[in-house]
N, C-alpha and C. Protein backbone atom coordinates (compact mmCIF):
# COMPACT_ATOMS: atom_id res chain seq x y z
N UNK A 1 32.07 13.03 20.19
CA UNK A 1 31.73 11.71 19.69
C UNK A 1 30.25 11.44 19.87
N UNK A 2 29.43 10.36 18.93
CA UNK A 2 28.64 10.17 19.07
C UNK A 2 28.40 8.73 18.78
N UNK A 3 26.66 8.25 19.05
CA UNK A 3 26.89 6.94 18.88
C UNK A 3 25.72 6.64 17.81
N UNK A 4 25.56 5.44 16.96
CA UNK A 4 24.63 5.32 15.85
C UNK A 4 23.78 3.83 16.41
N UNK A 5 22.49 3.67 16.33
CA UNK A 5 22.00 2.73 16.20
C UNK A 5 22.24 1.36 14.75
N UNK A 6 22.55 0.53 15.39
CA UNK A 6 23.29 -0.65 14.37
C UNK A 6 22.08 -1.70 14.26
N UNK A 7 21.66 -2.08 15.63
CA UNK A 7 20.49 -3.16 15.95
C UNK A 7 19.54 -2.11 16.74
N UNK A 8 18.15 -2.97 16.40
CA UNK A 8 16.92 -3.05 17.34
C UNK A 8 17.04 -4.71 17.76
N UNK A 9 17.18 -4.82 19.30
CA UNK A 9 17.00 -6.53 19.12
C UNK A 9 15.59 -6.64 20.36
N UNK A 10 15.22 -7.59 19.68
CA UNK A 10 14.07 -8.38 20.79
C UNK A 10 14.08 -9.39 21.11
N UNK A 11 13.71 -9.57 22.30
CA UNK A 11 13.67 -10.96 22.36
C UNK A 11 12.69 -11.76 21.94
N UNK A 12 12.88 -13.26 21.78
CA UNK A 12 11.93 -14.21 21.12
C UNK A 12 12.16 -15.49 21.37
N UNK A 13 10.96 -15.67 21.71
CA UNK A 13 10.97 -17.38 21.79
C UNK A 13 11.51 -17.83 20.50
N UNK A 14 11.17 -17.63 19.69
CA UNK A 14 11.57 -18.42 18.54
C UNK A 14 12.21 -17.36 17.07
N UNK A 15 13.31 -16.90 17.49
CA UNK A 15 13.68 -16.25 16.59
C UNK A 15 13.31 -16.20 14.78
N UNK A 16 13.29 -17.13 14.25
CA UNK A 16 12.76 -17.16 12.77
C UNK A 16 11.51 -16.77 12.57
N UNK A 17 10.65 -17.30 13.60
CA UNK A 17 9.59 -17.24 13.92
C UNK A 17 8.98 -15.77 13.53
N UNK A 18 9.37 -14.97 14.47
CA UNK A 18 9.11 -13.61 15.08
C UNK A 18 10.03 -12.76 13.70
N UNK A 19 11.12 -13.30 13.30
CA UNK A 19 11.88 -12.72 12.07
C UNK A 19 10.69 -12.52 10.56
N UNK A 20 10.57 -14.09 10.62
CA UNK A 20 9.75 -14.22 9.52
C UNK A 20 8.08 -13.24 9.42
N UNK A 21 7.82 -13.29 10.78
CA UNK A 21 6.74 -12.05 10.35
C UNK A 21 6.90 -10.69 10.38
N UNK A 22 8.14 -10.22 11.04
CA UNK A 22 8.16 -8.96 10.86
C UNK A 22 8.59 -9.16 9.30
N UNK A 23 9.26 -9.87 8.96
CA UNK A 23 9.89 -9.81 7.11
C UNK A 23 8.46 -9.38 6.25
N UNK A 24 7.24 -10.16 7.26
CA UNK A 24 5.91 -9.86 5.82
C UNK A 24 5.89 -8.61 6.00
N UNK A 25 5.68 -7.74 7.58
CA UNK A 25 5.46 -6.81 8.04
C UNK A 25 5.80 -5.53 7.30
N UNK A 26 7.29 -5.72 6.84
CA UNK A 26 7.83 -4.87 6.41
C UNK A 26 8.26 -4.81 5.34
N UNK A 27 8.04 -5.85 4.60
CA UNK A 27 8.42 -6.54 3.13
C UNK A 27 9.71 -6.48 2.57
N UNK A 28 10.62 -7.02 3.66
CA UNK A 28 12.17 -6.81 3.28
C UNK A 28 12.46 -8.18 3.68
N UNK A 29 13.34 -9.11 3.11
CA UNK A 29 13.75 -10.27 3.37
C UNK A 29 14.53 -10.47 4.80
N UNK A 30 14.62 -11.42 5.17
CA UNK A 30 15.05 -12.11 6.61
C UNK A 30 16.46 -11.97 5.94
N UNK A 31 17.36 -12.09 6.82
CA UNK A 31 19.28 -12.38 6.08
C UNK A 31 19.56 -13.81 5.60
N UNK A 32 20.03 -13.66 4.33
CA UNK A 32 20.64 -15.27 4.20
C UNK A 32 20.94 -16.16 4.91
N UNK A 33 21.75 -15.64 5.43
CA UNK A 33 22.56 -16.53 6.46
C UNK A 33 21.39 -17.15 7.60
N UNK A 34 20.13 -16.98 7.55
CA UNK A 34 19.30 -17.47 8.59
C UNK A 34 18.30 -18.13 8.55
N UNK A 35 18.48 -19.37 9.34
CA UNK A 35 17.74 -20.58 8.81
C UNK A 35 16.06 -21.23 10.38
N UNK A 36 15.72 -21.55 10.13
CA UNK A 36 14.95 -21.74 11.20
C UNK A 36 15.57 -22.79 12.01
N UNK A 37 15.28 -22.20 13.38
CA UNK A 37 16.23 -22.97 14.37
C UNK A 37 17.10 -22.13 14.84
N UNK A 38 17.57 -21.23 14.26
CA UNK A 38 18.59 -20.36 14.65
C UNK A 38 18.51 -19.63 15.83
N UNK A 39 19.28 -19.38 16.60
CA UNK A 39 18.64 -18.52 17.66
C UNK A 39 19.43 -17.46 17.27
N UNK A 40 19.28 -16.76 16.68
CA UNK A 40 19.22 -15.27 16.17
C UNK A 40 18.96 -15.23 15.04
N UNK A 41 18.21 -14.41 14.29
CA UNK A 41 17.74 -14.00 13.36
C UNK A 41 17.84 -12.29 12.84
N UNK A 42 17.93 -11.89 11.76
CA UNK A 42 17.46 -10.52 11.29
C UNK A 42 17.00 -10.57 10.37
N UNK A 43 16.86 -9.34 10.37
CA UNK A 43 15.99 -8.37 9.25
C UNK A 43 16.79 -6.84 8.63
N UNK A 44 17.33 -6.49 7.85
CA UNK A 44 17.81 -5.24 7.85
C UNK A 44 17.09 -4.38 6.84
N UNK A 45 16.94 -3.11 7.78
CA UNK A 45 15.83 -2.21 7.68
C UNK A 45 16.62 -1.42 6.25
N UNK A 46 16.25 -0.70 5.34
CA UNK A 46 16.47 -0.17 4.42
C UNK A 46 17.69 0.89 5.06
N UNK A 47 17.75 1.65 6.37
CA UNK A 47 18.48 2.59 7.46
C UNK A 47 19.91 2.00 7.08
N UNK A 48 19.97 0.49 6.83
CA UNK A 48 21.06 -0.42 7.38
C UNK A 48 20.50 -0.82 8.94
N UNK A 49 19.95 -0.02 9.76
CA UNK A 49 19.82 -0.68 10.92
C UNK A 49 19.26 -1.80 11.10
N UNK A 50 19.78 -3.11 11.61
CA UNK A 50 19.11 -4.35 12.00
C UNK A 50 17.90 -5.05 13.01
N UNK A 51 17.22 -5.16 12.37
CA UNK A 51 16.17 -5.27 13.38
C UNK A 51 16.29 -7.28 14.01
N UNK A 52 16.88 -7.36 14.89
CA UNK A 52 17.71 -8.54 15.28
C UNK A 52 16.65 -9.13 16.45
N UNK A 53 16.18 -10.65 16.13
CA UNK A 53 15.25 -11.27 16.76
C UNK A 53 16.48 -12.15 17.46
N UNK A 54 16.71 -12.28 19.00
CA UNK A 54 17.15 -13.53 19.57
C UNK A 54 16.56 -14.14 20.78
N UNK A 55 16.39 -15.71 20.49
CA UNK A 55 15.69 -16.35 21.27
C UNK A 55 16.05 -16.54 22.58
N UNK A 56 15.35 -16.46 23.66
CA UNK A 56 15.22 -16.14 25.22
C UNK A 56 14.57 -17.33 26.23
N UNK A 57 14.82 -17.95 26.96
CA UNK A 57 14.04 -19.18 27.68
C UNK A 57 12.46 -17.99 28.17
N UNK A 58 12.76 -17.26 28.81
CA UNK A 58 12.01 -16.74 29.19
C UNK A 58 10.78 -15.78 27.93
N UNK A 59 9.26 -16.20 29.09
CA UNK A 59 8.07 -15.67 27.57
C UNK A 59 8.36 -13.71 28.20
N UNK A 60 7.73 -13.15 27.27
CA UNK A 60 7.36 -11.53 28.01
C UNK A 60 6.53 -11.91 28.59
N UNK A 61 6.40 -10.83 29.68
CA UNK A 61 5.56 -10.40 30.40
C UNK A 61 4.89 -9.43 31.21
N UNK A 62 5.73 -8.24 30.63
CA UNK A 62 4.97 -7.01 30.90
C UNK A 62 5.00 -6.06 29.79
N UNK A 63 4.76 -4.86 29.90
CA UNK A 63 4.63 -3.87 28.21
C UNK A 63 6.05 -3.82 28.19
N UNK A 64 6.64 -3.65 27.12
CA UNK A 64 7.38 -3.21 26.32
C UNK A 64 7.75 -1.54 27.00
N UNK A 65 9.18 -1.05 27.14
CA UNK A 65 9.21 -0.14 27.34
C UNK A 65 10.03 0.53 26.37
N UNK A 66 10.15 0.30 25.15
CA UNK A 66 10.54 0.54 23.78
C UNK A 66 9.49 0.00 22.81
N UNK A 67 9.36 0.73 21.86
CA UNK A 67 8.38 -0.44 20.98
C UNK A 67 8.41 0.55 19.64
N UNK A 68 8.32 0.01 18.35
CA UNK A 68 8.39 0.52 16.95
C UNK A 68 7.01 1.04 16.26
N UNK A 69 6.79 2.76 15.77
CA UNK A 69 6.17 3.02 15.65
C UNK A 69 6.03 2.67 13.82
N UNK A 70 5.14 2.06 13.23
CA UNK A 70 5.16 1.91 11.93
C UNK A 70 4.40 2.85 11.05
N UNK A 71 4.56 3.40 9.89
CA UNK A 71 3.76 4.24 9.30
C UNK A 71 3.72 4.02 7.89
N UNK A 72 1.90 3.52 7.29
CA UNK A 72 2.54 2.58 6.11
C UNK A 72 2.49 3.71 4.83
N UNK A 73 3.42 3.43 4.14
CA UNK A 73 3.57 4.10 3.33
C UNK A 73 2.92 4.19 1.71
N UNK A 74 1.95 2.85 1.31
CA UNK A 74 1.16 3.20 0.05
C UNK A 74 -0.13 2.80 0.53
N UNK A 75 -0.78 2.96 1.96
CA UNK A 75 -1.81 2.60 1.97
C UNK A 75 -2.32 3.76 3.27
N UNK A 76 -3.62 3.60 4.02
CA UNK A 76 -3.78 4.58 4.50
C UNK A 76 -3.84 3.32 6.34
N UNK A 77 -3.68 3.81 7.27
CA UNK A 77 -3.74 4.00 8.50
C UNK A 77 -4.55 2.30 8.33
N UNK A 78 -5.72 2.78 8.53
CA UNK A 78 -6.45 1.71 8.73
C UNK A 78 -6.56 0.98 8.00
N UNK A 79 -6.15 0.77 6.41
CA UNK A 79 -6.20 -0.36 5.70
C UNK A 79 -4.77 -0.87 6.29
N UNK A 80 -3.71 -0.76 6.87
CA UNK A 80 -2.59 -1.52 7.45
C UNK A 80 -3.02 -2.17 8.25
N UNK A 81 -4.04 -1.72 9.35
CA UNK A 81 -4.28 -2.68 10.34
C UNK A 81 -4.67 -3.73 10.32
N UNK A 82 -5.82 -3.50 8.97
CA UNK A 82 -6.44 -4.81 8.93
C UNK A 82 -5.54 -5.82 7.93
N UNK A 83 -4.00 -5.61 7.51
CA UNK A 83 -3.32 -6.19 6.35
C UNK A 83 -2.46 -6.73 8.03
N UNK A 84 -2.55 -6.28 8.78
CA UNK A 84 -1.47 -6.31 9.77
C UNK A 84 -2.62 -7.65 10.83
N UNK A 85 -3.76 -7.48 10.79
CA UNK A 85 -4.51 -8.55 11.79
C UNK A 85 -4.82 -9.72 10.98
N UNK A 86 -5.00 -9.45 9.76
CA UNK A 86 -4.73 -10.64 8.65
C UNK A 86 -3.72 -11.56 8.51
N UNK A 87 -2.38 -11.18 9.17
CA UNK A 87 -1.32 -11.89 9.09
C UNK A 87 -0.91 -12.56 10.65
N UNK A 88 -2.10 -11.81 11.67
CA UNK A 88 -1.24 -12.37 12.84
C UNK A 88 -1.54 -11.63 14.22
N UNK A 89 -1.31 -10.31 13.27
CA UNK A 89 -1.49 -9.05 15.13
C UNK A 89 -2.73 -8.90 15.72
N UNK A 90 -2.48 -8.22 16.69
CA UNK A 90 -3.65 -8.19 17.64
C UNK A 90 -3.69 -6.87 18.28
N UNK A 91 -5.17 -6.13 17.79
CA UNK A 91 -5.02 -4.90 18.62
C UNK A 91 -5.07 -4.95 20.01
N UNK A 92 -4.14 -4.25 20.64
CA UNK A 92 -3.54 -3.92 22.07
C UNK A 92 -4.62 -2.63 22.50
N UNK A 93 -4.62 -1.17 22.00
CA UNK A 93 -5.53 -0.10 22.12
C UNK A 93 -5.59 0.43 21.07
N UNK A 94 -7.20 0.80 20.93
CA UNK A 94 -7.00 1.85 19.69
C UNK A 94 -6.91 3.38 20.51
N UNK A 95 -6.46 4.12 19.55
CA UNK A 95 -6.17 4.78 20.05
C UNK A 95 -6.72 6.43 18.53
N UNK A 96 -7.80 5.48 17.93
CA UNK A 96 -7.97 6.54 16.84
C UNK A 96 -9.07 7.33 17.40
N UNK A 97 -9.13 8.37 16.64
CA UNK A 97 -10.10 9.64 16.86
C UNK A 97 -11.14 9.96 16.18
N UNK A 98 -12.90 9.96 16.44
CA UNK A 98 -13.26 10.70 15.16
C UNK A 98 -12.84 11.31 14.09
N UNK A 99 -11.96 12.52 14.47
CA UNK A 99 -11.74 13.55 13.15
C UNK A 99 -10.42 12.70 12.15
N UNK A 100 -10.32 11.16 12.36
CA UNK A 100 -9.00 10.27 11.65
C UNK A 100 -8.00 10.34 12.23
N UNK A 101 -7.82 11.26 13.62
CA UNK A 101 -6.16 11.20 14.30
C UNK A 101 -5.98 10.16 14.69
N UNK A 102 -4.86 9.92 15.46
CA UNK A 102 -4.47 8.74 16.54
C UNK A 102 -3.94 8.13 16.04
N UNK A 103 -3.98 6.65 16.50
CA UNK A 103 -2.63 5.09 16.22
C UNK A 103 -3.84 4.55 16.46
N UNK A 104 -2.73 2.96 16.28
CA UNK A 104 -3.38 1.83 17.30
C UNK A 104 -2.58 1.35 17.47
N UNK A 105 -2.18 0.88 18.37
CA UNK A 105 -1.04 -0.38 19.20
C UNK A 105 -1.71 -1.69 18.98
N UNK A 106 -0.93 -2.51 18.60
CA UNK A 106 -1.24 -4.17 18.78
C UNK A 106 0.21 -4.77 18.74
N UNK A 107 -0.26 -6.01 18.74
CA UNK A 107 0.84 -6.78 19.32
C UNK A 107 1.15 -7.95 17.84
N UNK A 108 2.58 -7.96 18.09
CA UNK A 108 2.95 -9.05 17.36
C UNK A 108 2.71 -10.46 17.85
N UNK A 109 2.97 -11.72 16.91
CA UNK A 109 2.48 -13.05 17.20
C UNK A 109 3.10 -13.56 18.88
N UNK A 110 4.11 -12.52 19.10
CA UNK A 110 4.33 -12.84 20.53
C UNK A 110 4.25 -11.69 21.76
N UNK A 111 3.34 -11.03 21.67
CA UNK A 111 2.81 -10.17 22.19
C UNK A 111 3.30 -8.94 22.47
N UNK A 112 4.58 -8.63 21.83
CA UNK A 112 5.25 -7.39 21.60
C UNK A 112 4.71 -5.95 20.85
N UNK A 113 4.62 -5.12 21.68
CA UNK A 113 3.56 -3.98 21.13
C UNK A 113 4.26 -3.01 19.92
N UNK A 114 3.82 -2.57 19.13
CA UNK A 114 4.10 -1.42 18.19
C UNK A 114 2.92 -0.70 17.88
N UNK A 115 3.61 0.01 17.05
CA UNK A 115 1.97 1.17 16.99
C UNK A 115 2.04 1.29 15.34
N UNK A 116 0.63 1.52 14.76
CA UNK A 116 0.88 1.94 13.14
C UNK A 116 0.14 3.37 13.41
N UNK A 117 0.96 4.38 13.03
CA UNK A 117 -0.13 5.77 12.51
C UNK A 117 -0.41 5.86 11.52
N UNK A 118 -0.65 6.92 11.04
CA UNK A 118 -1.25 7.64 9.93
C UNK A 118 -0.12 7.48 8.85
N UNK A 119 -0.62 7.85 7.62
CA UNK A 119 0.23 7.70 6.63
C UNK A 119 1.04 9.62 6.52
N UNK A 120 2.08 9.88 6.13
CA UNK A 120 2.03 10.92 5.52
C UNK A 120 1.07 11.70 4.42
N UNK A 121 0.69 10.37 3.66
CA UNK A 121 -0.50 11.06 3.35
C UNK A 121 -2.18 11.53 3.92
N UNK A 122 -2.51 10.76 4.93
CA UNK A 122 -3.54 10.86 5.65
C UNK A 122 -3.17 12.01 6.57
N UNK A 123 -1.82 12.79 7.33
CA UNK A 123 -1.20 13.84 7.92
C UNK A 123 -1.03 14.84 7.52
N UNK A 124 -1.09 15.19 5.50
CA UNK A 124 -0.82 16.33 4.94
C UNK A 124 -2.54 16.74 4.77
N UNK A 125 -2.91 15.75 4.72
CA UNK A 125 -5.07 15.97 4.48
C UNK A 125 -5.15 16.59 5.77
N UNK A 126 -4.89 16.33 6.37
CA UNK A 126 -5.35 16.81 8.57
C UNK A 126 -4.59 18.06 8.26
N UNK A 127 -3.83 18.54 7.97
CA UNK A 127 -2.49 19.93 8.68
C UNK A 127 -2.87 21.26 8.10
């Protein structure tokens, strides 16, 4: 037997909140059924897997010991970041390289870290 990922959930102060920007993030709609105010919210990832925001009394406060690596797919590395700090995020580390390798980690509007790399296409130019 084995087991399948169904949800990613995080926590959030404000579930719609944190829903509604990963929705720009990733350009897939929030679920019907979810209205602001709600204390739970999603998002479902193209996988089917749910990426499930529910709200928490408590703020974060230390790193993340899970966190979502993003990789954009019609644009290159660094034009995401700046489509990604335009809407909200905040670089955490860069982590790029002269020769174009690396990530960068930043944080969502509530300080939750992810990373964007390289595109597949910026990875087949490097290999």
């Amino acid at each position: 037997m084995t087991s399948t990922v169904h949800n990613v959930t995080v926590d959030a102060k404000n579930a719609y909140d944190q829903a509604s920007w990963w929705s720009q993030v990733l350009g897939l709609p929030i679920h019907p059924d979810d209205n602001p105010g709600d204390p739970e919210c999603m998002v479902k990832l193209p996988s089917g897997i749910q990426y499930l925001f529910i709200e928490v009394p408590e703020a974060k406060t230390v790193k993340n010991r899970v966190h979502v690596c993003l990789q954009p797919t019609d644009v290159t590395r660094d034009e995401e970041v700046e489509r990604l700090l335009g809407i909200g995020a905040k670089i955490y580390e860069d982590h790029r390289r002269p020769d174009g390798t690396g990530w960068v980690t930043m944080h969502d509007p509530e300080g939750n870290e992810f990373c964007v790399e390289r595109s597949a296409a910026e990875r087949a130019a490097t290999s």
